[in-house]
Protein backbone atom coordinates (compact mmCIF):
# COMPACT_ATOMS: atom_id res chain seq x y z
CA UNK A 1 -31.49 -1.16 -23.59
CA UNK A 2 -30.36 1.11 -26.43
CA UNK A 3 -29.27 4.89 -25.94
CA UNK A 4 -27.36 7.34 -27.50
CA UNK A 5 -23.73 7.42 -26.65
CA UNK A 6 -22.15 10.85 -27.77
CA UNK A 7 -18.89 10.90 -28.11
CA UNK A 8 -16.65 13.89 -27.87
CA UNK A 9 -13.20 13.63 -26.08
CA UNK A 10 -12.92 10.03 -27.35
CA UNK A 11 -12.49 10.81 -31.04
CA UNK A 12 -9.47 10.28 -32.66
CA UNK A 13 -9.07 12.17 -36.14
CA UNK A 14 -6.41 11.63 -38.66
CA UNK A 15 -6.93 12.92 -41.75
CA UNK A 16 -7.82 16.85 -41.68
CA UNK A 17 -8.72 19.17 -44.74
CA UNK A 18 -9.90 22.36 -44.68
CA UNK A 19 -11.57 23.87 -41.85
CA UNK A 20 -13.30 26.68 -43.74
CA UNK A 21 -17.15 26.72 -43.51
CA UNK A 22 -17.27 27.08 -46.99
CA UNK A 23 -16.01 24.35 -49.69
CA UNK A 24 -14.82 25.38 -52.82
CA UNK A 25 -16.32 24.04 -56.07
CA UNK A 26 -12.72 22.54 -56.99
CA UNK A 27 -12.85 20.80 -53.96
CA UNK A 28 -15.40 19.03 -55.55
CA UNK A 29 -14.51 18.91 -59.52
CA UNK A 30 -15.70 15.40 -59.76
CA UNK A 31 -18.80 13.65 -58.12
CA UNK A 32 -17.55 11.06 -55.44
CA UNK A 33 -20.10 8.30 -54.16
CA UNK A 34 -20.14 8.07 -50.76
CA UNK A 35 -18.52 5.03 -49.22
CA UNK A 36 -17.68 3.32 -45.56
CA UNK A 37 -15.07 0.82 -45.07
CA UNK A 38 -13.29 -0.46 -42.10
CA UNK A 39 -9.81 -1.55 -41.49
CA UNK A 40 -10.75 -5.13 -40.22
CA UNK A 41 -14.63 -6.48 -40.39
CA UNK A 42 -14.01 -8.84 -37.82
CA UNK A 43 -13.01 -8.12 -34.71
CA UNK A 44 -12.14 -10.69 -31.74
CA UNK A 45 -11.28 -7.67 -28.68
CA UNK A 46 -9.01 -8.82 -26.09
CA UNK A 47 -7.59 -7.02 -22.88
CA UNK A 48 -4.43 -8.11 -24.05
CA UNK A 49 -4.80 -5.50 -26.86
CA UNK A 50 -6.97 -2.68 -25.50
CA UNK A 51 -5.03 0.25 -27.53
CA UNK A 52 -5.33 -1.64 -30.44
CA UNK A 53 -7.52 0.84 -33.04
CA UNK A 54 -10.24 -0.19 -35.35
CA UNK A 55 -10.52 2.66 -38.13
CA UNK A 56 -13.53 3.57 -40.22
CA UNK A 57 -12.72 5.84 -43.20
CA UNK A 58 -15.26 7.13 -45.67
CA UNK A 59 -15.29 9.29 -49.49
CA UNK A 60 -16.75 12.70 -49.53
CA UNK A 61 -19.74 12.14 -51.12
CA UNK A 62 -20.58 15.01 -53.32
CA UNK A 63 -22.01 18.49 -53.25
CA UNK A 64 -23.04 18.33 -56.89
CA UNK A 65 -20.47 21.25 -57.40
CA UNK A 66 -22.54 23.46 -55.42
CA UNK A 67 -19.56 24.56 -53.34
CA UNK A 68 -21.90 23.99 -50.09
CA UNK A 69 -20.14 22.35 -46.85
CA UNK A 70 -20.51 18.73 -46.05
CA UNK A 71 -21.19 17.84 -42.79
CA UNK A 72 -20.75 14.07 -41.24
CA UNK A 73 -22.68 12.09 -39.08
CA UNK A 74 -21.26 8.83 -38.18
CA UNK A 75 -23.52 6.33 -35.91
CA UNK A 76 -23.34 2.44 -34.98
CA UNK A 77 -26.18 -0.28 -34.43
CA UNK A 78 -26.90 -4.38 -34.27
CA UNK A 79 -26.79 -5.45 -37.61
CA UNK A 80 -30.54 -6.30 -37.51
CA UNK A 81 -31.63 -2.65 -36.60
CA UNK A 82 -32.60 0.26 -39.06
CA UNK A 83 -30.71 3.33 -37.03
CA UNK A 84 -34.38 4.50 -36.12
CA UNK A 85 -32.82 4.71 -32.55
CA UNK A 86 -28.75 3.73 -32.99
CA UNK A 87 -26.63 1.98 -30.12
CA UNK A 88 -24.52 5.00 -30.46
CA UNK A 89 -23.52 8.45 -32.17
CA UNK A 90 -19.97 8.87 -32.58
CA UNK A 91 -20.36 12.46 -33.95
CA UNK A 92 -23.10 14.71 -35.69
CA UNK A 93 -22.48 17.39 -38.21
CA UNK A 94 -19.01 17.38 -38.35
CA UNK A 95 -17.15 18.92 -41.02
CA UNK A 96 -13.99 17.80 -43.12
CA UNK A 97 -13.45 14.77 -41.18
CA UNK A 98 -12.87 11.46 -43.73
CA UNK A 99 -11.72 8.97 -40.97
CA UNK A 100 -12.94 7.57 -37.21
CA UNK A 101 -10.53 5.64 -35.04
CA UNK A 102 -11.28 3.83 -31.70
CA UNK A 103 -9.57 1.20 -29.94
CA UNK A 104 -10.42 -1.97 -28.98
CA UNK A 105 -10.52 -0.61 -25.10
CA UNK A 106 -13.70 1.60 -26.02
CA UNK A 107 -15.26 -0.07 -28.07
CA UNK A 108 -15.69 -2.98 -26.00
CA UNK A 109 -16.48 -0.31 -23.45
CA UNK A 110 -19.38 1.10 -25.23
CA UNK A 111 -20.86 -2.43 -26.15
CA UNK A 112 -21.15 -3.37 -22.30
CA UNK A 113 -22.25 0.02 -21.47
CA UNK A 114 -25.27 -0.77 -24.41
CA UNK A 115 -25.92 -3.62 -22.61
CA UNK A 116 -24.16 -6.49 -24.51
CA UNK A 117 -22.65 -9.36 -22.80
CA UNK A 118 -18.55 -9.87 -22.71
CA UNK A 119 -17.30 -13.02 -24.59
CA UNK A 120 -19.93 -13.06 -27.16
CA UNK A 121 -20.11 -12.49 -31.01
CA UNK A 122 -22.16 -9.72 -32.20
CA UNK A 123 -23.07 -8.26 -35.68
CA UNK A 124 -22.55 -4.72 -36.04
CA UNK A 125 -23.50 -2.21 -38.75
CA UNK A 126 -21.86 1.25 -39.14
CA UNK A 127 -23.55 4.11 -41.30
CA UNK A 128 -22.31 7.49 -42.39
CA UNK A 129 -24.60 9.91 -43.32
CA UNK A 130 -23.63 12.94 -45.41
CA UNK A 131 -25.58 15.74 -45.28
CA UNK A 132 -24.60 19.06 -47.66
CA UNK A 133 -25.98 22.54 -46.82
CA UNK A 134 -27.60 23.24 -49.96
CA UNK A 135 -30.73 22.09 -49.63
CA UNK A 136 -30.91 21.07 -53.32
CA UNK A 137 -28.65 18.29 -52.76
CA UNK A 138 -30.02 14.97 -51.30
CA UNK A 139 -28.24 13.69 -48.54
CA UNK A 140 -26.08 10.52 -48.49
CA UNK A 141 -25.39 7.05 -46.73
CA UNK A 142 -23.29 4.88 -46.69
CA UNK A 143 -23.11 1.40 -44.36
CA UNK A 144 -20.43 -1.73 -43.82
CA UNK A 145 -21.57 -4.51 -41.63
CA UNK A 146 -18.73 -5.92 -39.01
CA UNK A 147 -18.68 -8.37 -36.43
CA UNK A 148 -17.56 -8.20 -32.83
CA UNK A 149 -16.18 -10.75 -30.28
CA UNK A 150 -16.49 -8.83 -26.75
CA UNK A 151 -14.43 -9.32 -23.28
CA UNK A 152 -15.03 -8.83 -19.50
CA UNK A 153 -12.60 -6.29 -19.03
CA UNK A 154 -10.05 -6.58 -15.57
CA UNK A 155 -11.21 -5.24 -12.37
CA UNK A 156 -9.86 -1.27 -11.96
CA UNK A 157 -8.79 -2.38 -8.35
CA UNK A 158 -7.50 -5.23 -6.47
CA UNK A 159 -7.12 -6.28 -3.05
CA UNK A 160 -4.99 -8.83 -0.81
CA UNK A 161 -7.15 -10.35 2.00
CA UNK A 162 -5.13 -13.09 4.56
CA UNK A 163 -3.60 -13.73 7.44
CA UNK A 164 0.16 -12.63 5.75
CA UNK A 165 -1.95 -9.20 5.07
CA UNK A 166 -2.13 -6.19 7.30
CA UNK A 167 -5.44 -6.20 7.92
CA UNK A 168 -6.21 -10.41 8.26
CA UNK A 169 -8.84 -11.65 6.52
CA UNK A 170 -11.25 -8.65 7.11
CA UNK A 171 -12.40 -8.59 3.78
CA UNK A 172 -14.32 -5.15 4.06
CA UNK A 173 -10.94 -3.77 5.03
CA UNK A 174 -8.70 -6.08 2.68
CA UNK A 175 -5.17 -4.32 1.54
CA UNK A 176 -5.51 -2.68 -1.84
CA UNK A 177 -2.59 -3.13 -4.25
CA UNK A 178 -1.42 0.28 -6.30
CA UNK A 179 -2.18 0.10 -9.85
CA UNK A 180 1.12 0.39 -12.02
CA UNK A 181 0.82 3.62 -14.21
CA UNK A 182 3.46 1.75 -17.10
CA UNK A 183 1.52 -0.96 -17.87
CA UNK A 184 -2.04 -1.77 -17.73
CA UNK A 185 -3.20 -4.75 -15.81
CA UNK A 186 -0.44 -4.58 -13.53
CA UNK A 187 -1.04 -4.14 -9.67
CA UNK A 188 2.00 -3.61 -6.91
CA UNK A 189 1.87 -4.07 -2.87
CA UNK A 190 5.13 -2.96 -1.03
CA UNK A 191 5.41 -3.61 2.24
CA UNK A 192 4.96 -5.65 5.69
CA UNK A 193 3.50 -9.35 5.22
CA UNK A 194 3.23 -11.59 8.17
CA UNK A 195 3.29 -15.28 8.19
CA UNK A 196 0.47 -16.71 6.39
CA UNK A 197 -1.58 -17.09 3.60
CA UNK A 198 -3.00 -14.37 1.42
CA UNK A 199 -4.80 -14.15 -1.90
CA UNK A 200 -6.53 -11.34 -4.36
CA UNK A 201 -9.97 -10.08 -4.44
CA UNK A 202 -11.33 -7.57 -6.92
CA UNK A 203 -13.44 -5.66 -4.00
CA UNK A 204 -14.10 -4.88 -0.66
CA UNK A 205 -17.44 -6.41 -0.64
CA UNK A 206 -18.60 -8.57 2.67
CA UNK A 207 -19.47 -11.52 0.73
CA UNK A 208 -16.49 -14.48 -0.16
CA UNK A 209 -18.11 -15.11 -3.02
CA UNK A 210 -17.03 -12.34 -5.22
CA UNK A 211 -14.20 -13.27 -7.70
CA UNK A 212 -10.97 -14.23 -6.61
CA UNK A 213 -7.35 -14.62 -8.43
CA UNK A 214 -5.69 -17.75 -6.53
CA UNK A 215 -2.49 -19.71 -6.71
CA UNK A 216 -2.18 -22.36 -10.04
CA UNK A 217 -2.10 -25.95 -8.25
CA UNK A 218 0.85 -26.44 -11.40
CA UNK A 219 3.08 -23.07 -11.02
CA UNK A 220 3.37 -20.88 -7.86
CA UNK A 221 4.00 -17.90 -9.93
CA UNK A 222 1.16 -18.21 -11.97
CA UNK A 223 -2.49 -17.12 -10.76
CA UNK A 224 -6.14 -18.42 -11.65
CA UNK A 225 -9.14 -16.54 -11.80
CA UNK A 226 -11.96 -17.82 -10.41
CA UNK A 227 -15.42 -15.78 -11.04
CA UNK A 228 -18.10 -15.47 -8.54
CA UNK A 229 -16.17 -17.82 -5.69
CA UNK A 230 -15.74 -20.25 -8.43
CA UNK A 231 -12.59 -22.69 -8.40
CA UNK A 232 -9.80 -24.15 -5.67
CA UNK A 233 -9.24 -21.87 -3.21
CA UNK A 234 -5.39 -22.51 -3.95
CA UNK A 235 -3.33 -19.22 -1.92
CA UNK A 236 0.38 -18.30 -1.81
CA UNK A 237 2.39 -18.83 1.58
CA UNK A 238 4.77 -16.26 3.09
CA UNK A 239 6.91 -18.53 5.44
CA UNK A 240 9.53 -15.56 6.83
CA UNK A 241 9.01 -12.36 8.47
CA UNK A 242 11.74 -9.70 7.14
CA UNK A 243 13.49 -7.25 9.21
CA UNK A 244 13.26 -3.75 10.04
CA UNK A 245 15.05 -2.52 6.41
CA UNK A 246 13.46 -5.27 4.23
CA UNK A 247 9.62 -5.55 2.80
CA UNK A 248 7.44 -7.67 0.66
CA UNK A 249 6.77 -6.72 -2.82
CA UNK A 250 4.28 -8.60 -4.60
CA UNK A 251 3.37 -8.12 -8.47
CA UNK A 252 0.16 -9.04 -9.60
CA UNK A 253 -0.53 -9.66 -13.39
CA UNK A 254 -3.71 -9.91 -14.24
CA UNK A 255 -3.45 -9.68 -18.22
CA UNK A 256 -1.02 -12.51 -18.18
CA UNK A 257 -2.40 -13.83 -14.85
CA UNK A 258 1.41 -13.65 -13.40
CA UNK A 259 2.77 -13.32 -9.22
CA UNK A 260 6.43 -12.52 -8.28
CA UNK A 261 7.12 -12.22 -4.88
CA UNK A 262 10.12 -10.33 -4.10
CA UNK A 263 12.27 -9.24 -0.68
CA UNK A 264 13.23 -5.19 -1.21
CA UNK A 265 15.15 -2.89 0.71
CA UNK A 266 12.32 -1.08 2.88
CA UNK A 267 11.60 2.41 1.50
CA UNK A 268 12.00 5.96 3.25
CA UNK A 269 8.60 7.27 4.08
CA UNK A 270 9.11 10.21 5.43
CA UNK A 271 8.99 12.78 2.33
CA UNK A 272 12.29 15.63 2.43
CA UNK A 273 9.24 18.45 2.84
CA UNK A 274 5.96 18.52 4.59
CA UNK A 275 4.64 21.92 3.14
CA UNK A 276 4.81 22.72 -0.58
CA UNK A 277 3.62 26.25 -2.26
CA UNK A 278 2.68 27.74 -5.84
CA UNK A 279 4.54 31.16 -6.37
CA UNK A 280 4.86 33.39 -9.45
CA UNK A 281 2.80 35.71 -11.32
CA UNK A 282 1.10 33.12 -13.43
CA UNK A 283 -0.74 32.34 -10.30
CA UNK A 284 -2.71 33.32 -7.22
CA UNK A 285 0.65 34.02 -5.35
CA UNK A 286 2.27 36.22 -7.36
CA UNK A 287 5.59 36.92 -5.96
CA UNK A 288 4.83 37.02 -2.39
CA UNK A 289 6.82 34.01 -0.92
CA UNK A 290 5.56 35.31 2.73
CA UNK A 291 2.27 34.21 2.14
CA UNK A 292 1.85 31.70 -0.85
CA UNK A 293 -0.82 29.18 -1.91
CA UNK A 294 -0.20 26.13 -0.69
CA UNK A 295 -0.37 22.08 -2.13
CA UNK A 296 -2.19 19.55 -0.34
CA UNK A 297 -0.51 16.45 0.71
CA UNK A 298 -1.94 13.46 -0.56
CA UNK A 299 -3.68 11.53 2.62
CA UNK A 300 -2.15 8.12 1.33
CA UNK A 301 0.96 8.98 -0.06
CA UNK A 302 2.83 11.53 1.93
CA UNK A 303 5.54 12.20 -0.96
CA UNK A 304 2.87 13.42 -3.38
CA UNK A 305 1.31 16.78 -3.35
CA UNK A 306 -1.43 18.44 -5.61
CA UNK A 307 -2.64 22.23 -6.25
CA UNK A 308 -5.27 23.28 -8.36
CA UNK A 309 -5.69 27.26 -9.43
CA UNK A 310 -5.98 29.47 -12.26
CA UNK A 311 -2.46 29.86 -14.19
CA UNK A 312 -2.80 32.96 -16.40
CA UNK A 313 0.00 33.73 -18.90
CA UNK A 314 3.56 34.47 -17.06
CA UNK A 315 5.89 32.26 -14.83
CA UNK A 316 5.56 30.15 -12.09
CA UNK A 317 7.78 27.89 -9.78
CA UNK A 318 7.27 25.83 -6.52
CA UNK A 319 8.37 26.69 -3.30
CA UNK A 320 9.51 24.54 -0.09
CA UNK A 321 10.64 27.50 2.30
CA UNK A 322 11.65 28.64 4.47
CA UNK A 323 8.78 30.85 4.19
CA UNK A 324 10.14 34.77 3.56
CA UNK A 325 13.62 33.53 1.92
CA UNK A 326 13.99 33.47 -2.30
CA UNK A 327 17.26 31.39 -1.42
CA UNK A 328 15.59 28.60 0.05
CA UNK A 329 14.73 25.51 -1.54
CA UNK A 330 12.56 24.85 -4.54
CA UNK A 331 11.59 22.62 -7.01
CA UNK A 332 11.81 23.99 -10.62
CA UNK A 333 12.06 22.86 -13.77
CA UNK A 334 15.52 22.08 -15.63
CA UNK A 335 15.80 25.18 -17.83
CA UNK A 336 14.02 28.46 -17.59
CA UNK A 337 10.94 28.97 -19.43
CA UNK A 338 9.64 25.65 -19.43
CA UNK A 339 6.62 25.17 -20.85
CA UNK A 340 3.73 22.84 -18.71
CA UNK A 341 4.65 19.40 -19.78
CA UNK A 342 4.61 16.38 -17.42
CA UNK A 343 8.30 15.05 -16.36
CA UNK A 344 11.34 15.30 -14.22
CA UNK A 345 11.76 18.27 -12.07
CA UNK A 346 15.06 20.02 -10.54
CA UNK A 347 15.04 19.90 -6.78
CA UNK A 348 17.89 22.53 -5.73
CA UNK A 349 18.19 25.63 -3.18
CA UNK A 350 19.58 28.85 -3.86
CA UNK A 351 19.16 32.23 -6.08
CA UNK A 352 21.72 31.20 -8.94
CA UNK A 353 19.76 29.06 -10.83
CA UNK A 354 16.72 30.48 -11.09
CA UNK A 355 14.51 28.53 -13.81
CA UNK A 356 10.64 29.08 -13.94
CA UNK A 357 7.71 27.51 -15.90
CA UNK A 358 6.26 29.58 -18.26
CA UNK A 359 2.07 29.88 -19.23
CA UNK A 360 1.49 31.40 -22.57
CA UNK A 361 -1.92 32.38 -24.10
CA UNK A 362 -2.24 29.48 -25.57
CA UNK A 363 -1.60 27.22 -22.20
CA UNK A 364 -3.11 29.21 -19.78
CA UNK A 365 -6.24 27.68 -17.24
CA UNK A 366 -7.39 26.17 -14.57
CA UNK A 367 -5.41 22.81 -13.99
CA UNK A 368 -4.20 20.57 -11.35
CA UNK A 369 -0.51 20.04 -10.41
CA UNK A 370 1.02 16.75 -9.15
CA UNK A 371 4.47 16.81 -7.59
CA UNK A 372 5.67 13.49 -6.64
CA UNK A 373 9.28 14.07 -3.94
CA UNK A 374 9.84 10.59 -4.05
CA UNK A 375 10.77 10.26 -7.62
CA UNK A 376 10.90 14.32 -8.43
CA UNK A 377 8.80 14.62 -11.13
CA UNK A 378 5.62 16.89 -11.96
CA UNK A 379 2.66 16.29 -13.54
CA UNK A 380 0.18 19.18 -15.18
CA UNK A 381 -3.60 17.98 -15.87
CA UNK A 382 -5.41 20.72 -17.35
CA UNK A 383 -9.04 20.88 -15.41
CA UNK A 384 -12.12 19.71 -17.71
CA UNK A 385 -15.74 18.68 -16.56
CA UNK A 386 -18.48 16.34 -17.69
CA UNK A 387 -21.92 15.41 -17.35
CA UNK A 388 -22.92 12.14 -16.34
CA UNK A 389 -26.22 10.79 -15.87
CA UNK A 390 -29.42 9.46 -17.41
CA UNK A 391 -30.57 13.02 -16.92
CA UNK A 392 -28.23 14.37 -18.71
CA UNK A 393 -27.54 14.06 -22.84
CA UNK A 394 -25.09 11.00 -22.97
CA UNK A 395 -26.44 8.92 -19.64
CA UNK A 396 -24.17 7.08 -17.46
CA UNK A 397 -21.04 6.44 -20.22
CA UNK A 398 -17.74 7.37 -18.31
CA UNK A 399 -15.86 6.48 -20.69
CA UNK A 400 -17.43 9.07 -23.21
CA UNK A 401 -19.24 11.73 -20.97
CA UNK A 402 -20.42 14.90 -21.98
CA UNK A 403 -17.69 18.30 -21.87
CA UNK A 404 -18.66 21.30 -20.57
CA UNK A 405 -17.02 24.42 -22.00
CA UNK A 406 -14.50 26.25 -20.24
CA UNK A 407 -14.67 30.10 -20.64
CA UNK A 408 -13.75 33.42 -18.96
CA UNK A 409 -13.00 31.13 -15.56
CA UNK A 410 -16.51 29.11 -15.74
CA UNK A 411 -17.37 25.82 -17.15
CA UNK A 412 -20.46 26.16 -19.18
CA UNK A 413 -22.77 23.39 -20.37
CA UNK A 414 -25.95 24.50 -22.86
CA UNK A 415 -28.19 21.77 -23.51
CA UNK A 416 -30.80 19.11 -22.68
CA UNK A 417 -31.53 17.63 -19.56
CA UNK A 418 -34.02 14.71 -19.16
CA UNK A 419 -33.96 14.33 -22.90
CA UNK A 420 -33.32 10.46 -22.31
CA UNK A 421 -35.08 10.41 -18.84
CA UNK A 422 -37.36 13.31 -18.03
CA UNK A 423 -36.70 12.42 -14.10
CA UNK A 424 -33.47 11.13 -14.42
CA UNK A 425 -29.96 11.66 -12.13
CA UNK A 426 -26.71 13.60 -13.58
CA UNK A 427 -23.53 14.93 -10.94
CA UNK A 428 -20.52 16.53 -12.80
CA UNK A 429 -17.01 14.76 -13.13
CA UNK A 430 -13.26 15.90 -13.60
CA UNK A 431 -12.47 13.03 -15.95
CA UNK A 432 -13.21 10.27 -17.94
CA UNK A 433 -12.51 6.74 -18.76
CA UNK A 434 -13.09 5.06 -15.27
CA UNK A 435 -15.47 5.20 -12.34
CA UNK A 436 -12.89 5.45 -9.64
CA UNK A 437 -10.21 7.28 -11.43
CA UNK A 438 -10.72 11.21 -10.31
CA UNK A 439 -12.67 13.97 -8.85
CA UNK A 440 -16.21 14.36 -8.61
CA UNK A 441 -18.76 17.55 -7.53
CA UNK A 442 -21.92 16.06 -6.34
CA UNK A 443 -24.66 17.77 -4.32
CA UNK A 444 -24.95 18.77 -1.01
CA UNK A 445 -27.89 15.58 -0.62
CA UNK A 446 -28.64 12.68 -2.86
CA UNK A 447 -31.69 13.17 -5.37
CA UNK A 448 -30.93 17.24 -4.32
CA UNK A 449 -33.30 19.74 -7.51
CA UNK A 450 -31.33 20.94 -9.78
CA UNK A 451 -32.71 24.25 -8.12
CA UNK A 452 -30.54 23.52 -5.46
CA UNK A 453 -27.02 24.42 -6.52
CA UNK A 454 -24.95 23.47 -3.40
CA UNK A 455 -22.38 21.32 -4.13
CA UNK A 456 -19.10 19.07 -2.57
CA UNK A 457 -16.31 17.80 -3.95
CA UNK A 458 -15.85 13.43 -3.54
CA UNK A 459 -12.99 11.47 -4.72
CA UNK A 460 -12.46 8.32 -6.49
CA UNK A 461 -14.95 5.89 -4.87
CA UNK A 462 -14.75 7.34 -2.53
CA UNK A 463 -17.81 9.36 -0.07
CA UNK A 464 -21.22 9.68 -0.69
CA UNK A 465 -22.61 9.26 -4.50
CA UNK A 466 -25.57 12.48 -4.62
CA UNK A 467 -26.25 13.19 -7.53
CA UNK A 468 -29.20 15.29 -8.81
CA UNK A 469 -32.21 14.23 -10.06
CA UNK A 470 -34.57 15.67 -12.30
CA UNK A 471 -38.86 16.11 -10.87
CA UNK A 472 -41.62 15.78 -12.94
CA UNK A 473 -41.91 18.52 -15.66
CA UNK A 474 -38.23 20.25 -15.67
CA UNK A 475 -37.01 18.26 -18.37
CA UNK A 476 -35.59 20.72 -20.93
CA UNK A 477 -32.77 23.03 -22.68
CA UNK A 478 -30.41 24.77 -19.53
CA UNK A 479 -27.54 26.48 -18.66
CA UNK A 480 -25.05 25.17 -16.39
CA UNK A 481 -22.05 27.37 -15.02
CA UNK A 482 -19.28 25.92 -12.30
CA UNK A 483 -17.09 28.94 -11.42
CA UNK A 484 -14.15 26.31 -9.26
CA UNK A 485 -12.41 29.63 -8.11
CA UNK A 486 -15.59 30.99 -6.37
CA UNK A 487 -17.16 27.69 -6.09
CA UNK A 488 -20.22 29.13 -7.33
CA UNK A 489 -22.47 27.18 -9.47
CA UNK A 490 -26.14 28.41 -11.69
CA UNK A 491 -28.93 25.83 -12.87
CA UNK A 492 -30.86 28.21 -15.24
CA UNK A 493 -33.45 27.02 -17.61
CA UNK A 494 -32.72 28.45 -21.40
């Protein structure tokens, strides 16, 4: 079924002109017909090369030297289809863009989410439209026809389920492996294995006849996957139970369908502090080191801790007490003023050094802040929501969902809902690109009216999915506003 994906966050530009609203009539001395090409017309998408891009660059078109702006719409379909309704919308009315890039990853995304199969050949057709704001001007189009081999992409999450697991073969409670933030496809367990035989499944589901990735018959360190229960049930042994200072760690490849099986000196689990806090003057704290904001500690991984607050322009540092003493311990970064950006940070006690981030005018917001103690490094994730849902404009695409504004401390999103389904479902997310990836704010109670504003926060996969959902007869333009410091949030029609 066909629906109109809008992307926003997704869209990569590289060529950029002017961003006046008004062109110039030398920008236009000579009449250019509009044309579309693309960078390769047929495609064959593999995991293998998901950040591979596909680009789609286009002329100006002409204004017939009126000097008027030319705006862009760009917008995809089957080959056989006239664009009365288009698979998807890449952008509308955009101005002095000439080029569209996507990789391989979404685009094979956004064909599955449309409802076309993995691992078969499509024909796709591409049009930009140019339309000028002098009326007097017809508007142009331009199309190129491409075709399209797609792929079932990799599971987002595996599992180990056997007796050499922690948990047996309780397959609702299998082991789940850590996906490796280098390299895509990759999956790591660390730890205690027992005896016995293990292998991988891609879920937690009941039933042993969801797909599995099993031992090769010809190579031990290579893996088979077998869809729907499909295939040998081939699994790898572990024959030796380690000592106290030793554990298992198994690597999982599931792009090159690799194992390795290694013996590693056991980690230290116990993290060097168990309370972390935000102080400075860019934040909620200020200066008071008696009685900061604190992190949370992550629930699986005791070394990590997050915080999420306002940061308004000035300086900030973390603290790890004692609480009342500047010449304790902190972690800060390795030379004062440090702007927010993600890396290594200086663990060290003391009043001599005293470095501090800094948040300009230009940085400041609401974000979230990861500090790992195991590996002491930070990691600053500025805080942006989307809507996702049938109900709302750009239905249930994760991968492209719908921003709301952030202004003045509130998230704000002005539009449609139930354009696409007048009694559809939407809830609000803190990222994009996968289902189980982040932070979600659902309602209070699943199928809750959007004249019920009380919400919760969920993460990952993780607790119940509300979402709200749309009666009979609301469907229409409103005003969404998500104040995260008050938790406050407004459903107003507009």
């Amino acid at each position: 079924m066909k629906f109109i994906a809008v992307i926003f966050m997704s869209v990569i530009f590289s060529a950029f002109f002017s961003c006046d609203d008004e062109l110039t009539n030398d920008a236009f001395d000579q009449e250019d017909t509009l044309a579309l090409t693309i960078s390769n017309d047929d495609l064959v998408l593999e995991e293998l090369f998901f950040t591979n891009t596909i680009n789609f660059d286009w002329t100006t078109g002409t204004n017939q030297d009126t000097g008027a702006a030319i705006k862009y719409t760009l917008e995809m379909d089957m080959a056989s289809g006239d664009f009365s309704t288009p698979m998807a919308t890449l952008f509308s009315g955009v101005q002095s863009t000439y080029r569209y890039e996507m990789t391989y990853g979404d685009l094979n995304n956004m064909l599955l989410d449309n409802g076309l199969n993995p691992n078969e050949s499509y024909q796709l057709s591409m049009k930009v439209t140019a339309t000028i704001a002098d009326a007097s001007v017809a508007q142009q189009t331009a199309m190129t026809n491409f075709a399209v081999t797609t792929f079932k992409p990799i599971t987002s999450r595996l599992f180990m389920v056997g007796d050499a697991t922690p948990n047996g073969w309780d397959i609702s409670n299998a082991t789940e492996l850590v996906s490796s933030t280098n390299t895509r496809g990759v999956f790591i367990y660390e730890g205690d294995l027992t005896p016995g035989n293990f292998k991988f499944a891609v879920n937690q589901d009941g039933c042993f006849c969801q797909d599995f990735y099993t031992k090769d018959a010809a190579d031990g360190t290579s893996m088979v996957y077998n869809q729907g229960g499909s295939g040998d049930d081939l699994q790898w042994t572990i024959d030796q139970e380690l000592g106290p200072d030793e554990d298992y760690r198994i690597t999982a490849d599931l792009l090159n369908l690799t194992i390795t099986i290694e013996i590693v000196e056991s980690v230290v689990d116990t993290p060097p502090f168990s309370t972390l806090w935000i102080v400075g003057d860019a934040t909620e704290s200020g200066w008071n080191i008696d009685a900061p904001a604190a992190f949370n500690q992550d629930g699986e991984n005791p070394f990590l801790f997050n915080y999420e607050g306002q940061f308004n322009p000035g300086n900030f540092k973390i603290f790890a007490g004692p609480l009342g003493d500047f010449c304790g311990e902190w972690y800060r970064p390795f030379t004062n003023n440090e702007l927010m950006v993600n890396g290594p940070v200086n663990q060290n006690s003391g009043c001599d050094s005293d470095t501090n981030w800094l948040v300009t005018e230009q940085t400041k917001g609401r974000y979230k802040v990861v500090l790992d103690t195991e590996n002491n490094t930070v990691s600053f994730n500025k805080i942006a929501l989307y809507i996702i849902g049938d109900g709302g404009p750009n239905g249930w695409n994760i991968s492209t969902p719908t921003p709301m504004t952030y202004t003045n401390g509130e998230y704000v999103y002005t539009g449609p809902l139930g354009a696409n389904n007048p009694t559809g479902e939407f809830k609000i997310s803190k990222f994009k690109g996968d289902w189980c990836n982040g932070d979600w704010i659902n309602p209070a109670t699943n199928g809750q009216s959007i004249n019920n504003t009380n919400f919760m926060y969920t993460y990952a996969c993780d607790g119940p999915d509300n979402k709200w959902k749309l009666q009979t007869g609301q469907a229409g333009n409103y005003v969404i506003r998500i104040n995260l410091e008050t938790e406050q949030m407004t459903i107003t029609p507009q």
